[in-house]
PDB file of N, CA and C in Angstrom:
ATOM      1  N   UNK A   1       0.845  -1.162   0.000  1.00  0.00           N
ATOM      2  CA  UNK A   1       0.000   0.000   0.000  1.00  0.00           C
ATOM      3  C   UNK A   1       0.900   1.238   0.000  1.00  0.00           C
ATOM      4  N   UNK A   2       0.722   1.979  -1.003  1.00  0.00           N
ATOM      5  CA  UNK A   2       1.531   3.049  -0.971  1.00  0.00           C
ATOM      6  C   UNK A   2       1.436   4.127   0.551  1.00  0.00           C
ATOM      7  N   UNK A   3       2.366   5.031   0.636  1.00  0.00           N
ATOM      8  CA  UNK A   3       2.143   5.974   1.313  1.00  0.00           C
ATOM      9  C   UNK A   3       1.731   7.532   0.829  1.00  0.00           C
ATOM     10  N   UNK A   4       0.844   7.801   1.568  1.00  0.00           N
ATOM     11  CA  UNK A   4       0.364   9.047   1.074  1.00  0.00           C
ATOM     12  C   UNK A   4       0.584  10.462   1.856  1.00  0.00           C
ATOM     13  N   UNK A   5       1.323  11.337   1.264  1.00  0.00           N
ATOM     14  CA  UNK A   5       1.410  12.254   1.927  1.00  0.00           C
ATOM     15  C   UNK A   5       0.204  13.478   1.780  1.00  0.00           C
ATOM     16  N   UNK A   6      -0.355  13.380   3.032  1.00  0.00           N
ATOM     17  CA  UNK A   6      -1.478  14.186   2.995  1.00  0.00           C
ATOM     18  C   UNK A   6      -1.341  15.769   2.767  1.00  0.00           C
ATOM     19  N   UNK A   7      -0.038  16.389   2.953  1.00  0.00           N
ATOM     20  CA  UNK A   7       0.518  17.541   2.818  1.00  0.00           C
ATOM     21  C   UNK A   7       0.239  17.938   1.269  1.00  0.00           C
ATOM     22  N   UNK A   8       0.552  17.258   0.488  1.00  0.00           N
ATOM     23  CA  UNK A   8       0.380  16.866  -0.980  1.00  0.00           C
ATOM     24  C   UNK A   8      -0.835  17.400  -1.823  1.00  0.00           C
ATOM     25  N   UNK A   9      -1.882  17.242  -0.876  1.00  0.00           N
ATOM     26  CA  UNK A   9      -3.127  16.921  -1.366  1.00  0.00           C
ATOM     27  C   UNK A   9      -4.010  18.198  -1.076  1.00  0.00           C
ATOM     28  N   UNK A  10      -5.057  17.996  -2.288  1.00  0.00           N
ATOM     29  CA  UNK A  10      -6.246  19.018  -2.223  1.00  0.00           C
ATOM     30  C   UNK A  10      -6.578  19.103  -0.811  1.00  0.00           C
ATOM     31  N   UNK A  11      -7.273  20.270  -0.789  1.00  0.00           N
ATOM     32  CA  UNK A  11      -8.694  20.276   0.343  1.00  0.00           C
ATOM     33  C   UNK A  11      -9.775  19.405   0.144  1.00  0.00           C
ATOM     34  N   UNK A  12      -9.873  19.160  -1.543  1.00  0.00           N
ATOM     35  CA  UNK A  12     -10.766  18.068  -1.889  1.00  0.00           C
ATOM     36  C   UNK A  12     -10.593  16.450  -1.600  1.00  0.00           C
ATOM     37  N   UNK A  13      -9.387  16.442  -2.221  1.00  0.00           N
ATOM     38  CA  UNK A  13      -8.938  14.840  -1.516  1.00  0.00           C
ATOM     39  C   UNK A  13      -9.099  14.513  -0.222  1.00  0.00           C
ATOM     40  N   UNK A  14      -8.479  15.880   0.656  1.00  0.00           N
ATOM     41  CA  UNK A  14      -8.443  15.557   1.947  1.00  0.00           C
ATOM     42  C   UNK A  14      -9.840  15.316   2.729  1.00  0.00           C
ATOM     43  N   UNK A  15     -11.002  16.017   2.322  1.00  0.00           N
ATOM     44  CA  UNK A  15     -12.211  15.807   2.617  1.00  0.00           C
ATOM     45  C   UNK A  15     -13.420  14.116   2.232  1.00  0.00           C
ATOM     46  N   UNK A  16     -12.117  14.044   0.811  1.00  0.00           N
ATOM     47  CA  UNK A  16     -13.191  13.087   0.468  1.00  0.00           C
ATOM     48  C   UNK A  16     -12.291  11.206   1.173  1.00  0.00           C
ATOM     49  N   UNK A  17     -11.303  11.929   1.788  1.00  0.00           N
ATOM     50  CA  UNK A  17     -10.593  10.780   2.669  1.00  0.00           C
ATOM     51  C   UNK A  17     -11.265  10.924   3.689  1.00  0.00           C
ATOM     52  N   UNK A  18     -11.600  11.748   4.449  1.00  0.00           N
ATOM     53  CA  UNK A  18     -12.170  12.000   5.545  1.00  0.00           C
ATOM     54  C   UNK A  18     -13.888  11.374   5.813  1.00  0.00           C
ATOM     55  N   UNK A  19     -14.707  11.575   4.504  1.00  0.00           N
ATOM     56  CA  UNK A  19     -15.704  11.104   4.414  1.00  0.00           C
ATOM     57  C   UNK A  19     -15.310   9.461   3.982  1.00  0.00           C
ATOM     58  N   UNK A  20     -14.458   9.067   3.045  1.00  0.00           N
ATOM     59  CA  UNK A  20     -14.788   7.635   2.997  1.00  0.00           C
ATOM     60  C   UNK A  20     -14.677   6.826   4.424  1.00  0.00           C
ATOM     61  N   UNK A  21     -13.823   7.492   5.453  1.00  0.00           N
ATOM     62  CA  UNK A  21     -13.197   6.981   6.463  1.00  0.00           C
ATOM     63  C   UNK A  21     -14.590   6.980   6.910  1.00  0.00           C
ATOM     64  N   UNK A  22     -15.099   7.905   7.126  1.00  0.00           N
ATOM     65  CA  UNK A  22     -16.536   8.128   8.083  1.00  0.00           C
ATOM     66  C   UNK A  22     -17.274   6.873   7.515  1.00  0.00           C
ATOM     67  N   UNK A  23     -17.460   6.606   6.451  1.00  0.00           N
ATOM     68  CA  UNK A  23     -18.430   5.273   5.895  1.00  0.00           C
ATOM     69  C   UNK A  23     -18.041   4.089   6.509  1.00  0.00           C
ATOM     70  N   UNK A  24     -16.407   4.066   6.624  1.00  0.00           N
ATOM     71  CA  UNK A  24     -16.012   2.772   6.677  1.00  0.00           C
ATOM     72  C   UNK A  24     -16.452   2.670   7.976  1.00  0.00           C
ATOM     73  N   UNK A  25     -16.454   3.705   9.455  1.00  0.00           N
ATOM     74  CA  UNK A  25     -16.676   3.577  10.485  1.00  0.00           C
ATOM     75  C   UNK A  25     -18.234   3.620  10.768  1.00  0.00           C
ATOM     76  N   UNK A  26     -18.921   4.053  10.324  1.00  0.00           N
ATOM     77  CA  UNK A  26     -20.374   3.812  10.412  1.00  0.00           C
ATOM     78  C   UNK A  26     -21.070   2.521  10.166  1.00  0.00           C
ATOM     79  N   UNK A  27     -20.214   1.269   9.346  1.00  0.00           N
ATOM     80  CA  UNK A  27     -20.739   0.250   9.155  1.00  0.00           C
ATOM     81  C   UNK A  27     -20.021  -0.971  10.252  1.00  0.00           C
ATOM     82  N   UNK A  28     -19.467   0.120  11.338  1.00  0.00           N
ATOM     83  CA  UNK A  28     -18.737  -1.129  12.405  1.00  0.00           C
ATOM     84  C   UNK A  28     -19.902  -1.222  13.621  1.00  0.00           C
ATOM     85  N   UNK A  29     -19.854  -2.316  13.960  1.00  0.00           N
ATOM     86  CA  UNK A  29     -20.592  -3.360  14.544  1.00  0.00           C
ATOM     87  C   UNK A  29     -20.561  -2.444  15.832  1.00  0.00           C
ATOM     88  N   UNK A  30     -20.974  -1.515  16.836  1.00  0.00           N
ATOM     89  CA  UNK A  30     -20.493  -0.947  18.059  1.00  0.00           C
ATOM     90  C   UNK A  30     -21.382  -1.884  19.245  1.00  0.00           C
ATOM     91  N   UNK A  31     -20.533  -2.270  20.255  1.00  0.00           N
ATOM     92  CA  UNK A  31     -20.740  -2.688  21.858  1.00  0.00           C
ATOM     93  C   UNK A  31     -21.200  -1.917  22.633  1.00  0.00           C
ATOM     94  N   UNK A  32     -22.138  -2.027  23.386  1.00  0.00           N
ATOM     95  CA  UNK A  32     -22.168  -0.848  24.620  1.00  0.00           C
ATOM     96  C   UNK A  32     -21.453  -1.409  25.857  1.00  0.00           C
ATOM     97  N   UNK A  33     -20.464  -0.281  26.221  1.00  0.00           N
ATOM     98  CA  UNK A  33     -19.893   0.186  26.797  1.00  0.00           C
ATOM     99  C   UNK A  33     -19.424  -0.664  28.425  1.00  0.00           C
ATOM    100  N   UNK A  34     -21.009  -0.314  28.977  1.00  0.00           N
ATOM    101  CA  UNK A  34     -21.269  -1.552  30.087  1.00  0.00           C
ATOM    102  C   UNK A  34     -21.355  -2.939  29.706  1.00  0.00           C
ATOM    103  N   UNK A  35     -21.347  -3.420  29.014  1.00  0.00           N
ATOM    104  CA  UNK A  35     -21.646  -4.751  28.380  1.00  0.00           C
ATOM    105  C   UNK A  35     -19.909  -4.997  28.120  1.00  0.00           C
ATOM    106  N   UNK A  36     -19.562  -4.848  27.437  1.00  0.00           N
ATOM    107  CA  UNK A  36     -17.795  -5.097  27.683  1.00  0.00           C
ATOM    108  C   UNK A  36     -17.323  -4.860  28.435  1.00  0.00           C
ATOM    109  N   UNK A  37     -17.789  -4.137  30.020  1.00  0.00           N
ATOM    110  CA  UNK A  37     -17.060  -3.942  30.910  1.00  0.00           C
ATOM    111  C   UNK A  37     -17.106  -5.536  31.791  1.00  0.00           C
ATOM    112  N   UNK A  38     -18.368  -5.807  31.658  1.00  0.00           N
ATOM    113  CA  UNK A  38     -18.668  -7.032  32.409  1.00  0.00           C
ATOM    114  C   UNK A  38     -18.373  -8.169  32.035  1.00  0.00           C
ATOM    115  N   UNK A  39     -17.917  -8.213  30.604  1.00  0.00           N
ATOM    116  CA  UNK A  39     -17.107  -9.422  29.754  1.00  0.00           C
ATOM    117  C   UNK A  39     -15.876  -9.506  30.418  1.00  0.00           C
ATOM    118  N   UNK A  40     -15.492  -8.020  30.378  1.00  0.00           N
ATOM    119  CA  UNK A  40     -13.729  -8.182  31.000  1.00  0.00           C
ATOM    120  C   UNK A  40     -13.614  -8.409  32.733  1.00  0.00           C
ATOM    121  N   UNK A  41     -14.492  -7.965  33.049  1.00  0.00           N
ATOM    122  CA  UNK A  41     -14.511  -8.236  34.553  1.00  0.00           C
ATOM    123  C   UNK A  41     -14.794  -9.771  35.219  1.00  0.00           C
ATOM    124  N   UNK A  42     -15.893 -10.340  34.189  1.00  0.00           N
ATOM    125  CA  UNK A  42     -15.709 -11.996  33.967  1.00  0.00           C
ATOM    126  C   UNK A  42     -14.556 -12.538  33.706  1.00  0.00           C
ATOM    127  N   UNK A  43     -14.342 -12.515  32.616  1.00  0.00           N
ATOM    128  CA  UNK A  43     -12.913 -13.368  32.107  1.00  0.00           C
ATOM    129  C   UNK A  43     -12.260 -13.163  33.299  1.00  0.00           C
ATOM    130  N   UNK A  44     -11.136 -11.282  33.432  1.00  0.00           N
ATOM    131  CA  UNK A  44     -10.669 -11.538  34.632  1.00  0.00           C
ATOM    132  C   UNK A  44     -11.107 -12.171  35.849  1.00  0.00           C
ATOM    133  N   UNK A  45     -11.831 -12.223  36.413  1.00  0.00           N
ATOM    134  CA  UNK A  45     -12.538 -13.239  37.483  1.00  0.00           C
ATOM    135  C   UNK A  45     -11.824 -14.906  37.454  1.00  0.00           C
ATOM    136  N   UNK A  46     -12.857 -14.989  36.019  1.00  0.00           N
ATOM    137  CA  UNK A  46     -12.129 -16.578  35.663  1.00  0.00           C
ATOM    138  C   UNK A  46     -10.759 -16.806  36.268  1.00  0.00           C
ATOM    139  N   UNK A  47      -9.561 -16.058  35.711  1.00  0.00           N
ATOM    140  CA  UNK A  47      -8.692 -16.587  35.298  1.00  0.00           C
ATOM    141  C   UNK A  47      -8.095 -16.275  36.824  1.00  0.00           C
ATOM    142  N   UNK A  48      -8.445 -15.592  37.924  1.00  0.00           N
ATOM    143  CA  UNK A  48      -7.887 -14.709  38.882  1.00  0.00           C
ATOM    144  C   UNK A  48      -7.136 -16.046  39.913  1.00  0.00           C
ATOM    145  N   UNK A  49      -7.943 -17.167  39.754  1.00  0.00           N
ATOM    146  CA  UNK A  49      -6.802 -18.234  40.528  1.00  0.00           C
ATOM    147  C   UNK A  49      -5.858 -18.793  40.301  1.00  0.00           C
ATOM    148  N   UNK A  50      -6.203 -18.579  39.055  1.00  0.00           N
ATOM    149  CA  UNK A  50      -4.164 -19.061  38.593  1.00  0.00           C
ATOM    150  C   UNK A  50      -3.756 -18.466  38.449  1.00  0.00           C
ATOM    151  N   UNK A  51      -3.759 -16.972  38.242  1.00  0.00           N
ATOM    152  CA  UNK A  51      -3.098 -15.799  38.197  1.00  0.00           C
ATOM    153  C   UNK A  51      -1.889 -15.571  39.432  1.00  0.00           C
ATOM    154  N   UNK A  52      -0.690 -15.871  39.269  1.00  0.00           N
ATOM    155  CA  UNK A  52       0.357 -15.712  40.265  1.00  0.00           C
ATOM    156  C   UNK A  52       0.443 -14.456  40.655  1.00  0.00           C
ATOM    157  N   UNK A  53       0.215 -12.996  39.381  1.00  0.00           N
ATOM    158  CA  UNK A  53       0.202 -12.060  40.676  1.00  0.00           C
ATOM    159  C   UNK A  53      -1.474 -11.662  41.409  1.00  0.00           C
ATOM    160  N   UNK A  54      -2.317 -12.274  41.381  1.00  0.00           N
ATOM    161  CA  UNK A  54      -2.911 -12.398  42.502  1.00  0.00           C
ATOM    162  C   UNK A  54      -3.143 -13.080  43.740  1.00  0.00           C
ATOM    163  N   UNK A  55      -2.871 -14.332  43.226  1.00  0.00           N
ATOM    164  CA  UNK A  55      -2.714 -15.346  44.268  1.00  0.00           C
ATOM    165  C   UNK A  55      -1.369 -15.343  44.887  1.00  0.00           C
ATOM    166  N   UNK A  56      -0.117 -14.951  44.571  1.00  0.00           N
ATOM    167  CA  UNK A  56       1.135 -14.511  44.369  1.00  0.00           C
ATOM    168  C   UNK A  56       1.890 -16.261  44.107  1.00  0.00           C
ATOM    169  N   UNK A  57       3.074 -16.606  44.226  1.00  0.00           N
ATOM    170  CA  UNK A  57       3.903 -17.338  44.001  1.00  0.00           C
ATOM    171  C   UNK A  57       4.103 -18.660  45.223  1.00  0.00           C
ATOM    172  N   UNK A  58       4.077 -19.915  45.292  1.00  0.00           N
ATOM    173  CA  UNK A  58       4.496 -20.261  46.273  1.00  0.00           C
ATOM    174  C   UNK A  58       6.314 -20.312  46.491  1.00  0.00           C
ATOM    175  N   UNK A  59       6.620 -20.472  47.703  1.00  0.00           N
ATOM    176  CA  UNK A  59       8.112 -20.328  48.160  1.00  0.00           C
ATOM    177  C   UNK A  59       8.633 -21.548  47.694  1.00  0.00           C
ATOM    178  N   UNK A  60       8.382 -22.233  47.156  1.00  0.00           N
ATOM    179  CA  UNK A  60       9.035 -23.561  47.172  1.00  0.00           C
ATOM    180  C   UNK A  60       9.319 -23.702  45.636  1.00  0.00           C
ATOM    181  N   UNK A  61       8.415 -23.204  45.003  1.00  0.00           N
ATOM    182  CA  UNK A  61       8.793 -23.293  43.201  1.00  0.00           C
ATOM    183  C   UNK A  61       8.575 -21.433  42.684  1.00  0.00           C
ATOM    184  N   UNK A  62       8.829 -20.388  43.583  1.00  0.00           N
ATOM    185  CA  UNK A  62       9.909 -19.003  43.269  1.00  0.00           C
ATOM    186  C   UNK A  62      10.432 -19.268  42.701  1.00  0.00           C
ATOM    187  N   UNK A  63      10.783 -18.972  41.227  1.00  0.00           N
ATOM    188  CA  UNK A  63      12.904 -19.132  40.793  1.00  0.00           C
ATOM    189  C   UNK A  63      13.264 -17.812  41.060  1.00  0.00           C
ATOM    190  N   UNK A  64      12.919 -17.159  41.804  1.00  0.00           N
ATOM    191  CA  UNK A  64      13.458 -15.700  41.411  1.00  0.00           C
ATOM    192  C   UNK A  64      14.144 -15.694  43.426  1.00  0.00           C
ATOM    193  N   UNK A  65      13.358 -16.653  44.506  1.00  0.00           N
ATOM    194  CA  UNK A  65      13.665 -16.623  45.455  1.00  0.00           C
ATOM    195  C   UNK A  65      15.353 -16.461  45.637  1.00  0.00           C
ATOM    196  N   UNK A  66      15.846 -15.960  46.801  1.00  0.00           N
ATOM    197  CA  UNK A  66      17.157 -15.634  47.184  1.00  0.00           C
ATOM    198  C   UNK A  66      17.614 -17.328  47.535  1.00  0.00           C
ATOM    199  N   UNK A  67      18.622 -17.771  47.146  1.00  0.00           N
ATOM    200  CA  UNK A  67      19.008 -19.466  47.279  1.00  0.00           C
ATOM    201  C   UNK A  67      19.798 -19.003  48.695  1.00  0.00           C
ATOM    202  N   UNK A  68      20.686 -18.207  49.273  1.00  0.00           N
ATOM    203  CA  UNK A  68      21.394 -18.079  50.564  1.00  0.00           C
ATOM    204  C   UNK A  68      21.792 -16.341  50.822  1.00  0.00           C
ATOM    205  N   UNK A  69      21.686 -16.184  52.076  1.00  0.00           N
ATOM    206  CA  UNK A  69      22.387 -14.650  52.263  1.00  0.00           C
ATOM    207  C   UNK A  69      23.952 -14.511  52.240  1.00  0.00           C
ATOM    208  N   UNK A  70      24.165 -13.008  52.014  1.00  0.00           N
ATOM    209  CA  UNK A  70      25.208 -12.802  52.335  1.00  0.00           C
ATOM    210  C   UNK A  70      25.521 -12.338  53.785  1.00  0.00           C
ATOM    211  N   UNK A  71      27.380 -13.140  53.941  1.00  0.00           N
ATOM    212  CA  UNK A  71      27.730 -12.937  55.302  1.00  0.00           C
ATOM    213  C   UNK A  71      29.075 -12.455  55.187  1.00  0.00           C
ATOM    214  N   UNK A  72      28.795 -10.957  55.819  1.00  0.00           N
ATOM    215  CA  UNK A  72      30.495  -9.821  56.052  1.00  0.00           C
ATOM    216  C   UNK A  72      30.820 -10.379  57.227  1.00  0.00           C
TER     217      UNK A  72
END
């Protein structure tokens, strides 16, 4: 797809980019708002017990745990 430099271009072009764009977005499918909030608040829910940073990590399989301290 080429690139277009809009600098280039009519006031006419630039308007009639502006309107095709508007078409293309008027024929998208729109969600309300609350209704996807509660999809995502589900899923997250779902997944929230295996989720290590909520449930956090056990000490025994940490890899990130400290293996010994240091001694001055």
């Amino acid at each position: 797809m080429p690139v277009i430099n809009v600098d280039d271009l009519t006031d006419k072009d630039k308007l009639k980019m502006e309107v095709d764009q508007l078409k293309i977005e008027v024929k998208l499918e729109r969600a309300l708002v609350s209704k996807c909030c509660e999809e995502v608040r589900d899923y997250i829910e779902a997944g929230s017990a295996e989720d290590p940073l909520v449930k956090g990590i056990p000490e025994e399989k940490n890899p990130f745990k400290e293996k010994g301290g240091c001694v001055i």
